[in-house]
Every structure is written in C-alpha cells, then in structure tokens.
Protein backbone atom coordinates (compact mmCIF):
# COMPACT_ATOMS: atom_id res chain seq x y z
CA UNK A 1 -48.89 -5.85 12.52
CA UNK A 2 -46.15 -5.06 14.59
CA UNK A 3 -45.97 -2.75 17.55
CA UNK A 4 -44.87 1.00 17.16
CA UNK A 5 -42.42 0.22 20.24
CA UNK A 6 -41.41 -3.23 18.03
CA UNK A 7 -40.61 -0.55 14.97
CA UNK A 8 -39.03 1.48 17.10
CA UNK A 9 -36.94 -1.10 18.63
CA UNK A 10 -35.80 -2.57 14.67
CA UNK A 11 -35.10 0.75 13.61
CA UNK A 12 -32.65 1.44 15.99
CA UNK A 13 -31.21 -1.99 15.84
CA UNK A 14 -30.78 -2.10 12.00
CA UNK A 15 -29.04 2.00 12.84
CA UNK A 16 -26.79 -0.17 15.12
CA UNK A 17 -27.84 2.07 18.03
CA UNK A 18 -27.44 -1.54 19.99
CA UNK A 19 -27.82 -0.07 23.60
CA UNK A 20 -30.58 2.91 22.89
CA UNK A 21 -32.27 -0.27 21.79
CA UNK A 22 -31.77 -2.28 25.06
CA UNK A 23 -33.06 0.79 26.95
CA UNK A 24 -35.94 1.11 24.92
CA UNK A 25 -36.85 -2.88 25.23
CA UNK A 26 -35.99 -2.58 29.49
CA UNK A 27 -38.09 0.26 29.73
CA UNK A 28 -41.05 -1.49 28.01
CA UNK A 29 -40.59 -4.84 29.70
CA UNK A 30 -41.86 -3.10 32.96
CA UNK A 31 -44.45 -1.38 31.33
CA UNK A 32 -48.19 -2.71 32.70
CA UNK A 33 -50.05 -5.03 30.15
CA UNK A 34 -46.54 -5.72 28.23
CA UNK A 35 -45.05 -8.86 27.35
CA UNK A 36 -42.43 -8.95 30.17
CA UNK A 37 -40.58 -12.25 28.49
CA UNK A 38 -40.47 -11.13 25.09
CA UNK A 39 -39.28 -7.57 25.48
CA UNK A 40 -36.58 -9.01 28.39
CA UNK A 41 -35.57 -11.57 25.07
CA UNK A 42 -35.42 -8.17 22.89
CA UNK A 43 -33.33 -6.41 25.26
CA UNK A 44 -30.49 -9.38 25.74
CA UNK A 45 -30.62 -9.49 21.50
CA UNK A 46 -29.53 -5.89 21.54
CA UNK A 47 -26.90 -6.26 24.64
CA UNK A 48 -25.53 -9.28 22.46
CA UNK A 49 -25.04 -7.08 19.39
CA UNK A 50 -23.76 -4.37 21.81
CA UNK A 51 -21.07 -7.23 23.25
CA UNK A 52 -22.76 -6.88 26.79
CA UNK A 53 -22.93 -10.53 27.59
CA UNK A 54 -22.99 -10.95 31.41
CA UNK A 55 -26.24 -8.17 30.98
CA UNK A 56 -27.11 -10.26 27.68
CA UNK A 57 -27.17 -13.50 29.92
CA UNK A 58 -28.95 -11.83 32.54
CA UNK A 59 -31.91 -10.37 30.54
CA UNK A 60 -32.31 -13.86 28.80
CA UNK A 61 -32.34 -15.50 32.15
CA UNK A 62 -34.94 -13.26 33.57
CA UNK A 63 -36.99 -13.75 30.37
CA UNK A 64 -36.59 -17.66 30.37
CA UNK A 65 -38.26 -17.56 33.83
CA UNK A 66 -40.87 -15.10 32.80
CA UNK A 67 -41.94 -17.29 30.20
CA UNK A 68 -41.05 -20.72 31.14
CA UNK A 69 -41.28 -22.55 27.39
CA UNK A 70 -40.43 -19.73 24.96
CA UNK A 71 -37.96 -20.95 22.96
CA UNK A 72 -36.68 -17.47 21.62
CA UNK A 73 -36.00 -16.72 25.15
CA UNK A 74 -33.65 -19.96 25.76
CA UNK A 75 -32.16 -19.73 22.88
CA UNK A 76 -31.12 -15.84 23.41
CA UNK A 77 -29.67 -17.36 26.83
CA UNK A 78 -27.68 -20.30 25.15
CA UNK A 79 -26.30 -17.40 23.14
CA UNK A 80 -24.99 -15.23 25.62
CA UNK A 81 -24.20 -18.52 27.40
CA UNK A 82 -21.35 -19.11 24.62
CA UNK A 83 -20.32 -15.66 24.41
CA UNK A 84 -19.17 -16.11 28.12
CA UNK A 85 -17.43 -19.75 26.94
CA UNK A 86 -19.84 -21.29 29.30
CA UNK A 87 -20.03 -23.85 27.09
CA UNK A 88 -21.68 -26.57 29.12
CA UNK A 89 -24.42 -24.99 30.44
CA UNK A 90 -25.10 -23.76 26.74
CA UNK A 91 -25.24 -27.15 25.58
CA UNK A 92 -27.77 -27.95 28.18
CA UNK A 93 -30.04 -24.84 26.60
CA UNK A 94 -29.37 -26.12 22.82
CA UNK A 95 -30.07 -29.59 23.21
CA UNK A 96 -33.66 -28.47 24.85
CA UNK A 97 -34.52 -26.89 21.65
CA UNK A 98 -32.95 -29.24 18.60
CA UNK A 99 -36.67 -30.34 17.60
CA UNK A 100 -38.44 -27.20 18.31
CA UNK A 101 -39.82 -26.13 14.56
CA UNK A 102 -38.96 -22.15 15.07
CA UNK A 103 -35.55 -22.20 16.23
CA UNK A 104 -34.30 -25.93 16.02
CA UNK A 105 -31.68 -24.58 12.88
CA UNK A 106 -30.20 -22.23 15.05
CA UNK A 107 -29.75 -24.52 17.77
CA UNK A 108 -28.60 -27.67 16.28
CA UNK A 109 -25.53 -25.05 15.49
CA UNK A 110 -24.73 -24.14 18.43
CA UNK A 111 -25.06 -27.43 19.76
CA UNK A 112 -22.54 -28.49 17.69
CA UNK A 113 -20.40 -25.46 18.52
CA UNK A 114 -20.63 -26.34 22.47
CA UNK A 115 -19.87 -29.98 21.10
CA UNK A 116 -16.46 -28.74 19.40
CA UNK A 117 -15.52 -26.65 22.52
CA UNK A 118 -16.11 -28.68 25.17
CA UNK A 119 -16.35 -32.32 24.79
CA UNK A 120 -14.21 -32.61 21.13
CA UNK A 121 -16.76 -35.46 20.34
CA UNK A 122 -15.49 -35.59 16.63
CA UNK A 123 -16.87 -38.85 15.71
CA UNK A 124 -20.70 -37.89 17.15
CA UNK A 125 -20.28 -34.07 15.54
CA UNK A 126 -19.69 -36.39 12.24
CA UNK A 127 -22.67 -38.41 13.02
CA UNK A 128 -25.22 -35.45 13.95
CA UNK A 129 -24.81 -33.64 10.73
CA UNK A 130 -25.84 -36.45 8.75
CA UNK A 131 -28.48 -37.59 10.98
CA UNK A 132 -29.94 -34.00 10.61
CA UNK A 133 -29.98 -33.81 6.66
CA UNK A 134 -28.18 -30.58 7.55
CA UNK A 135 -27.74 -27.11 4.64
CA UNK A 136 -24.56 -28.60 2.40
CA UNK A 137 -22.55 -25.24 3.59
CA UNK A 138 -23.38 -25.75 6.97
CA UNK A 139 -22.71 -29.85 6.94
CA UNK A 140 -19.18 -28.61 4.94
CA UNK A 141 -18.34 -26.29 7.85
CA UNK A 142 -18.53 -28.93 9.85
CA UNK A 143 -17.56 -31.95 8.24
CA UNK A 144 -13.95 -31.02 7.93
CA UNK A 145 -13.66 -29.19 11.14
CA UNK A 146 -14.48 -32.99 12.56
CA UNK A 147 -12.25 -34.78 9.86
CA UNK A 148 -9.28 -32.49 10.98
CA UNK A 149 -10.34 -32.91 14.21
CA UNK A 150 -9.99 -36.47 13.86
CA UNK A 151 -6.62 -36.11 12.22
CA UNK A 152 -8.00 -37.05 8.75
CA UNK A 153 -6.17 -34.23 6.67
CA UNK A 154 -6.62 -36.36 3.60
CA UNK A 155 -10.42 -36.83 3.76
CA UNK A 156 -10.55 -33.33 4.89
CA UNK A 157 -9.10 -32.23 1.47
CA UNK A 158 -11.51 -34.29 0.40
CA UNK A 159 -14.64 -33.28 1.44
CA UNK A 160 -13.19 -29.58 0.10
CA UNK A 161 -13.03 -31.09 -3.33
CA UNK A 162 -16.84 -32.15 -3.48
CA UNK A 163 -18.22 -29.52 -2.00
CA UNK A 164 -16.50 -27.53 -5.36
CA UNK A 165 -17.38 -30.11 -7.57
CA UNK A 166 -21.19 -29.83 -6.43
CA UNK A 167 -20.34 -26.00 -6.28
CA UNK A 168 -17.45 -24.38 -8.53
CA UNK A 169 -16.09 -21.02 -6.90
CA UNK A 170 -17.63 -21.86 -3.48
CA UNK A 171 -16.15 -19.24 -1.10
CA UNK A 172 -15.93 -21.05 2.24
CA UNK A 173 -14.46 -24.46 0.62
CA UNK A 174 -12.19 -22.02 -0.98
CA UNK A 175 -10.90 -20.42 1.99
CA UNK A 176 -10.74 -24.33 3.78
CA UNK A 177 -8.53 -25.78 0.99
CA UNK A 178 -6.47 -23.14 0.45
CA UNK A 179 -5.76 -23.13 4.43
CA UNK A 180 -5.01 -26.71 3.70
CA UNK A 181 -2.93 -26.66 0.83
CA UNK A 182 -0.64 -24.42 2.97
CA UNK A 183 -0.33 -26.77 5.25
CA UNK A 184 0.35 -29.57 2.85
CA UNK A 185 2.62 -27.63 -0.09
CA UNK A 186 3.50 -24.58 1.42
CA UNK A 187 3.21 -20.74 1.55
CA UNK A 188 4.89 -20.07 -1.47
CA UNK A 189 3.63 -22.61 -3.58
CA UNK A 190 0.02 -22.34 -2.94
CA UNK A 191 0.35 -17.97 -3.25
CA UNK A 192 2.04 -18.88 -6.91
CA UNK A 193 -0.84 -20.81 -7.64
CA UNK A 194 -3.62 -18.59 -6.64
CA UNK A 195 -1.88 -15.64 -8.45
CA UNK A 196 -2.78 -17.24 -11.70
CA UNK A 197 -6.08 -18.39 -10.88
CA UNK A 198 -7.04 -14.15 -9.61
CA UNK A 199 -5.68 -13.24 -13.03
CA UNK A 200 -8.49 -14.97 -15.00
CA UNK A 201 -11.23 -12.71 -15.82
CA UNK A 202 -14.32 -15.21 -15.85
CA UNK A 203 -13.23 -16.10 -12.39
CA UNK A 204 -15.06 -14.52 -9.00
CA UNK A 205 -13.52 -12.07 -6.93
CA UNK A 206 -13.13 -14.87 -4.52
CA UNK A 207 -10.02 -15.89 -5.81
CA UNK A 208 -8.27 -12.42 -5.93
CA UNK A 209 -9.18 -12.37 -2.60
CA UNK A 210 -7.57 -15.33 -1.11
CA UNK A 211 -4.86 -14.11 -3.44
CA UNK A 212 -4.14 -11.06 -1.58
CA UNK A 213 -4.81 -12.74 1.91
CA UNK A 214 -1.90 -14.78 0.77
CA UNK A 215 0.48 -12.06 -0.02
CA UNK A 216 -0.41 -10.61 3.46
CA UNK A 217 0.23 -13.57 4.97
CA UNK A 218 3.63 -13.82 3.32
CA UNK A 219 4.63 -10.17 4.40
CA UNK A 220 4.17 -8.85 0.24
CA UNK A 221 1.62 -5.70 1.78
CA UNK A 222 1.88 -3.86 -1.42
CA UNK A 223 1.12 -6.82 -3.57
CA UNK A 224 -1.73 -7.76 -1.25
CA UNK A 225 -2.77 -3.78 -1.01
CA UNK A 226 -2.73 -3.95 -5.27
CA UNK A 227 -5.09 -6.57 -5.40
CA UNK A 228 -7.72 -5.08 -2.61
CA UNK A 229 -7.36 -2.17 -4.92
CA UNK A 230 -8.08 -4.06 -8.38
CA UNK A 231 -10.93 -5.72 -6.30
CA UNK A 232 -12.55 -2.83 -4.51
CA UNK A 233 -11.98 -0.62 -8.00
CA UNK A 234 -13.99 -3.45 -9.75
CA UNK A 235 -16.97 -4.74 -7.02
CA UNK A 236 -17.13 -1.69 -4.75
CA UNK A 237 -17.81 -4.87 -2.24
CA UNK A 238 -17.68 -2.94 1.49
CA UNK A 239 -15.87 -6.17 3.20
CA UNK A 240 -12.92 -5.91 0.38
CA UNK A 241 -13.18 -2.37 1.16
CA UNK A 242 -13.03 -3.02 4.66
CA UNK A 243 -9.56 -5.35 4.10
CA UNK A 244 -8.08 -2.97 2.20
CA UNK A 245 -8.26 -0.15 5.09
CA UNK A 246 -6.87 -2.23 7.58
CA UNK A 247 -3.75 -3.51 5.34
CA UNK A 248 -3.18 -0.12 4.58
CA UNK A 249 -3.35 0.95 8.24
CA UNK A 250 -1.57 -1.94 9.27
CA UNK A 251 1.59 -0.94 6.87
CA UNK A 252 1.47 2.56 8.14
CA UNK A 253 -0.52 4.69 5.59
CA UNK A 254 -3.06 5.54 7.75
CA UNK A 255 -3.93 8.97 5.84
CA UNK A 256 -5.19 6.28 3.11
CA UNK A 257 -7.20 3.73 5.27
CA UNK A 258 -8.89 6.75 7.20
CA UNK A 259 -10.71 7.98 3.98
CA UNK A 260 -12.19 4.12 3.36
CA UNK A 261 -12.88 3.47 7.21
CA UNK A 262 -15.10 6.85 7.36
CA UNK A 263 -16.75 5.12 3.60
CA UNK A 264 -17.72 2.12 5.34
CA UNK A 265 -18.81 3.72 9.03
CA UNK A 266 -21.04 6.11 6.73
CA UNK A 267 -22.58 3.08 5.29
CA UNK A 268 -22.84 1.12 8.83
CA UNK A 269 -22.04 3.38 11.77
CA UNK A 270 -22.68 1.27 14.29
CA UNK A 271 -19.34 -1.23 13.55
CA UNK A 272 -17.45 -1.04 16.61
CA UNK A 273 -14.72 -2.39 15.56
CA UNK A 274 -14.29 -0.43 12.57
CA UNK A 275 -14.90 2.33 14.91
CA UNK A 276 -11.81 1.28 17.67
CA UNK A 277 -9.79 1.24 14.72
CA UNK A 278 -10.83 4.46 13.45
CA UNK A 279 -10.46 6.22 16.33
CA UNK A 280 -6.67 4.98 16.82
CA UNK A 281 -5.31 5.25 13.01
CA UNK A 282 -6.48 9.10 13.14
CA UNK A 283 -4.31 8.92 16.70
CA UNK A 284 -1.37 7.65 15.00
CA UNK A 285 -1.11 10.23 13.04
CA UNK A 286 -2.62 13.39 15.66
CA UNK A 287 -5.59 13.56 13.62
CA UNK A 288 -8.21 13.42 16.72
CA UNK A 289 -9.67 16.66 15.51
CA UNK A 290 -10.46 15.55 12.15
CA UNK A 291 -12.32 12.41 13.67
CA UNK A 292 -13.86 14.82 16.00
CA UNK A 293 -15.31 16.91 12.70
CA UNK A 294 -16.34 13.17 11.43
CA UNK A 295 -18.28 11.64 13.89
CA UNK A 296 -19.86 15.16 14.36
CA UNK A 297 -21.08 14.73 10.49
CA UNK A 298 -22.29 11.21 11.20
CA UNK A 299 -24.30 12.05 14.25
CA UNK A 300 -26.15 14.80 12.41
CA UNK A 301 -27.37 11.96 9.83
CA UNK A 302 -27.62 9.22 12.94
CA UNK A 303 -28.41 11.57 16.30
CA UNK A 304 -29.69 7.99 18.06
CA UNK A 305 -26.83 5.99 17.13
CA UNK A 306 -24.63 6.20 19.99
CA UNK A 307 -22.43 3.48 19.66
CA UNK A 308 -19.30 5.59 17.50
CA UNK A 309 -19.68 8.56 19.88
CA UNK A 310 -19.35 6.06 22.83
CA UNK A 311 -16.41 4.75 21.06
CA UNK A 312 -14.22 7.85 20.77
CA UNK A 313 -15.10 8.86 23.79
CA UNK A 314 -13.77 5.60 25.57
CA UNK A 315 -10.85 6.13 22.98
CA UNK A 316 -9.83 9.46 23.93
C-alpha cells in the first residue's frame, strides 16, 4: 500500500506539477525515519520531467550514494547523465545494470543510445540486439539506425519491409521507409504516392499522417493543414491535434492554432512546450490578455500545477 506522501507525490506528477513534486520528494528525503535514497531517486524523476538535469543528476547522485546498489537510483543518474550528453559516464551506469531483472529493459536502451552517440560501434549495436532477444519494435528501431549507420541503405529498406510484412500499417517502420524512400525517389514522388494510399478508407490514420508531414515538408501548408483537419475531424487523436496547431501557427493563423493549443493544455497542462508556444502565438498577435484570462481558468481547475503559470511568466 503506498504512502500518502507516495500518492501525493503521483498525483502531482501525473497533474504535471513536475517541480511542486520535486519539493515535495526533497522535503521528505530529510524527513527522520524516511527512505533518504528512494525519495532523493523520486525527486531527480520529477526534475527530469521538469528538464532540470544538472539538479536531476545531482539528486540521483546523492541517492546512488545513499543507497549504494539500488538500481532505480543508477538508473535515474544514467538518465540525467544523457540528458547532459555525458554520454560516457552514462554508459558506465547502463552497462552496471543490463542483467538486473527490474530495470535491465530500460537500460539495455540506453546503453545502446550511449553506444550510438559516443563510440558509433554499428557492427556491436547490430550484435547486442540479437544477443538480447530484444521487443521486434525496439530491435527495428535499432536495426536500421545501425544498417544506415553502416552505410547499408539497401538492407535498411529492408529490414523496413519485414517489419510490415510481420506487421501491416506499423507506424514507426512507416515513418523509417518513407524517410527512406525520400532519400532514394524523391520528395515529390514519394508525397504522390502516399496521397493515394491516405485516400483509402480501410487504411489507418497513419498514412494520412505521413501524408500531410509530406506536404509540410514540401512547403503545400494548406494541403498538409486539410489533412490534419480530415484527421483530427475523424480520430479526435490529441497528437494530430497537436500538429495541426503548430502548422497553423507556423503559416500565420495563429487566431486558429490558439483555440486547439488551449484544447490540448486543458487536457495536459503541464506540456511545456505546448505552453512556450502558447504563450508566443497569443504574442504575435497582442493577445497576452486573453492568455492571461486562460491560464487563470486552468489554474482554478489545476491550483498545484505550476508549470504553465511559470511559463508565461518567464514569457512575459
């Protein structure tokens, strides 16, 4: 049963009140007869989701030495470790924990991260994902990150075209090919394409998506703005939602993507960056008192989650 400090300490996380929540796990870590390690562990968590990283680092280096062995603890400092691009002295942390059975996943991944940034050991990145019988999405991810890596573009294209064959409509060997067909046939070719795939009804939003990422990518913003439309209209999916507002905003109709960024930061208030860019479409267009009337709404429906008032303040 956990804690009413633990419950506390979720709640406010899952609110995305990210720093009430380090306070709350500092203030307990000194507290006599508490678990000085683990709360130290919860407080660099929340200063990671808060994009503190040198405090992150610190609190996970205190808790490491607090409790020498936890392996929550290291792996919270390998974390902030990469978030600094210390990349090294993460690798160090991640190889410590490959084997252990509650966060060995986690760290064979960043392993293999640290692997990519530092040392570019393609060949042994290939090798390690096979020795550890990893997910198929994950071993994908990988596999023809090395393969390019390794200047294998056909094998690369490849791998993409098992990894649909053992799963039709998959969205990240989706996203990979199409990258690579770019490469291969072109901008214009490969937009043409996926224009007729969007249009058929049995298939997944997936492909209208990569359809409109295409037209943005080819400078067509209303033909890319039509689709997030016909896609957002039919799914109500918050991340199309979220694409949408920033093409609009990005093509200069900000009094349209304001509406859909105060949709989503009702849903999840605590996204800073759809807060930043929040705060400067309604300065575009002198709206700072209607975002001032906004975030006074939201804090009356989320008075601990500070993260959005933080935000405009910093903004203004």
């Amino acid at each position: 049963m956990p804690s009413a400090a633990y419950t506390e300490y979720t709640n406010l996380m899952k609110r995305g009140a990210f720093r009430d929540a380090a306070v709350l796990a500092e203030r307990r870590s000194i507290e006599p007869g508490e678990n000085c390690g683990f709360w130290l562990t919860q407080q660099s968590r929340a200063l990671m989701r808060a994009r503190q990283f040198k405090k992150a680092y610190t609190c996970a280096n205190r808790a490491v030495h607090a409790a020498p062995g936890n392996s929550y603890a290291q792996l919270a400092r390998a974390d902030a470790l990469v978030k600094l691009r210390k990349y090294r002295d993460a690798l160090d942390d991640f190889t410590g924990l490959i084997h252990d059975p509650k966060v060995g996943i986690r760290a064979r991944k960043g392993m293999l991260e640290c692997l990519a940034k530092t040392k570019k050991d393609w060949a042994r990145i290939l090798s390690l994902i096979t020795e550890w019988d990893m997910p198929a999405e994950d071993a994908f991810r990988w596999r023809v990150q090395a393969l390019l890596g390794l200047k294998r573009f056909d094998d690369a294209v490849d791998a993409c075209h098992k990894r649909l064959k053992q799963s039709p409509d998959d969205p990240a060997a989706l996203w990979q090919l199409t990258d690579l067909e770019v490469e291969r046939d072109g901008l214009e070719q490969v937009t043409a394409r996926m224009a007729r795939m969007a249009k058929i009804p049995s298939r997944p939003p997936i492909y209208g998506e990569i359809y409109a990422s295409l037209c943005k990518r080819a400078g067509s913003t209303d033909a890319a703005l039509d689709q997030y439309t016909k896609l957002s209209d039919r799914d109500g999916d918050t991340n199309i939602i979220r694409k949408r507002a920033f093409a609009l905003a990005k093509s200069g109709r900000e009094t349209e993507a304001i509406p859909l960024m105060e949709e989503i930061l009702r849903m999840n208030p605590g996204d800073d960056y759809i807060n930043k860019c929040y705060v400067a479409a309604c300065n575009r267009i002198d709206n700072s008192e209607g975002a001032v009337h906004f975030y006074q709404e939201l804090l009356s429906h989320y008075p601990c989650a500070g993260n959005f008032n933080r935000c405009f303040i910093q903004q203004e």
